[in-house]
N, C-alpha and C. Protein backbone atom coordinates (compact mmCIF):
# COMPACT_ATOMS: atom_id res chain seq x y z
N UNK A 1 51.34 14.57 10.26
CA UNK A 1 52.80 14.52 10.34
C UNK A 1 53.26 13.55 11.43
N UNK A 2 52.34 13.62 12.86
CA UNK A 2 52.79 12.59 13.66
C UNK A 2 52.76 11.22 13.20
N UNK A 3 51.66 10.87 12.28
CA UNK A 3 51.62 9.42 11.99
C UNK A 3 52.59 8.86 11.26
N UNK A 4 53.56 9.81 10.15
CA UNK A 4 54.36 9.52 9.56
C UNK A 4 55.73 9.53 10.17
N UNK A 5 55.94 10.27 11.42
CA UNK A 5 57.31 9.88 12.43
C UNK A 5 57.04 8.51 13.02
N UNK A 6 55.50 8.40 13.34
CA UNK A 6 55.60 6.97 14.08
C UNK A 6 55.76 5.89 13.07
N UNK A 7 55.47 5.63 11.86
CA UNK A 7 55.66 4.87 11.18
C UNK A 7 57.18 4.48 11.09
N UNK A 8 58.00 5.90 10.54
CA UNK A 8 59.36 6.04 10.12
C UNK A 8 60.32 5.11 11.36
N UNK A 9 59.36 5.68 12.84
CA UNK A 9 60.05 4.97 14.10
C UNK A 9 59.85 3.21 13.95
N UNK A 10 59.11 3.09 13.58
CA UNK A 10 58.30 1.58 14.06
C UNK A 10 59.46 1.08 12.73
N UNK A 11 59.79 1.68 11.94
CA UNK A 11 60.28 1.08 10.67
C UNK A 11 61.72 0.81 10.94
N UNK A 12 62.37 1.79 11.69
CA UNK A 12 63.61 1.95 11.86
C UNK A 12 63.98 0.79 13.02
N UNK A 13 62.57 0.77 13.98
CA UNK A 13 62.89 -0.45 14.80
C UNK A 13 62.88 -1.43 13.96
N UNK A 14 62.04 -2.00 13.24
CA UNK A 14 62.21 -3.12 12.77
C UNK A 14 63.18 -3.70 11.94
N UNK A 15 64.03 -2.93 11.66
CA UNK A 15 65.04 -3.06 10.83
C UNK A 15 66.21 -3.12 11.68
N UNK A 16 66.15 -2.76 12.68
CA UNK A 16 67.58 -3.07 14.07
C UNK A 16 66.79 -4.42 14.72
N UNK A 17 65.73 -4.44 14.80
CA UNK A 17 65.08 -6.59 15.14
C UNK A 17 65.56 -7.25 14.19
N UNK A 18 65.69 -6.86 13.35
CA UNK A 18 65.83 -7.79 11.57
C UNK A 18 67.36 -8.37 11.99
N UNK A 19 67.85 -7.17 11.85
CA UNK A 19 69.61 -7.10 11.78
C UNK A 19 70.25 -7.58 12.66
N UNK A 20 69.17 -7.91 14.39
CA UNK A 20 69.51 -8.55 15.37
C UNK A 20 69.26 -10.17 15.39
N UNK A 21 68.27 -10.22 14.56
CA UNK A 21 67.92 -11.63 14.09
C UNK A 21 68.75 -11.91 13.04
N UNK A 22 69.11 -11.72 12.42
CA UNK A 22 70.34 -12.38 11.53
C UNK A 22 71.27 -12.44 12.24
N UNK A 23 71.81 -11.86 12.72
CA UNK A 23 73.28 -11.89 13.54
C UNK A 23 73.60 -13.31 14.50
N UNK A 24 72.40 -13.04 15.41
CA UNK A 24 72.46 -13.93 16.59
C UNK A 24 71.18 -15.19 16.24
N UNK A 25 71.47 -16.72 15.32
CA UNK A 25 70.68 -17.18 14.85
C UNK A 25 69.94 -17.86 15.87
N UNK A 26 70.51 -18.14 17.19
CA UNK A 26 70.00 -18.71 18.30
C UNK A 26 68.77 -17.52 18.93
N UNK A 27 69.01 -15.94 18.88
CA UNK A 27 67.84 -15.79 18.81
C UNK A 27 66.42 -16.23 18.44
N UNK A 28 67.08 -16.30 16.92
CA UNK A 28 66.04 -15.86 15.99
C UNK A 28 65.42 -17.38 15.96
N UNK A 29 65.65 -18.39 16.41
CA UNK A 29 65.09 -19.47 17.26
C UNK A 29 63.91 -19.41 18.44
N UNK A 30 64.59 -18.79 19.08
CA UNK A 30 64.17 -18.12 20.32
C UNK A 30 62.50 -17.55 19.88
N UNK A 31 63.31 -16.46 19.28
CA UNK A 31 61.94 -15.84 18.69
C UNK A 31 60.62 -16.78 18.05
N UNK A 32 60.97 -17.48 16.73
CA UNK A 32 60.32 -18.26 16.13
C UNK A 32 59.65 -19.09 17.16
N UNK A 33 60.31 -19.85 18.39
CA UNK A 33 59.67 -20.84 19.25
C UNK A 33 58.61 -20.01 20.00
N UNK A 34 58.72 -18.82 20.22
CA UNK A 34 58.19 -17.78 21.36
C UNK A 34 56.44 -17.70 20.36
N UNK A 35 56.91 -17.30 19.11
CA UNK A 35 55.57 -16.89 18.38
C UNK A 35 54.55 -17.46 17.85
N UNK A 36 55.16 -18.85 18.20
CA UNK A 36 54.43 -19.96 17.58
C UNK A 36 53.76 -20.31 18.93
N UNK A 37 54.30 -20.37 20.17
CA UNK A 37 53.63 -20.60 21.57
C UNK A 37 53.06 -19.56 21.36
N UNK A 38 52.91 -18.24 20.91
CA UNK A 38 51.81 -17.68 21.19
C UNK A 38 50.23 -17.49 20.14
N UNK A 39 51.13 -17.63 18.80
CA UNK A 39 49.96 -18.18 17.85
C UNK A 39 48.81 -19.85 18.25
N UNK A 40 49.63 -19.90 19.04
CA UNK A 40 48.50 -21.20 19.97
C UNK A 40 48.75 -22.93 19.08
């Protein structure tokens, strides 16, 4: 049962990142430049 609240959590976050990345596109820049410096 715990694994399925943490999922439900991890899900619910990702969907308020999503919704924060659409909104603010200069983030979602941000982000993209950030992940790619870290994918090497």
């Amino acid at each position: 049962m715990k694994m399925e609240t943490q999922f439900v959590n991890e899900e619910f976050r990702w969907q308020i990142v999503k919704a924060m990345l659409d909104q603010y596109p200069g983030l979602k820049e941000k982000v993209k430049s950030y992940m790619e410096i870290q994918a090497g």
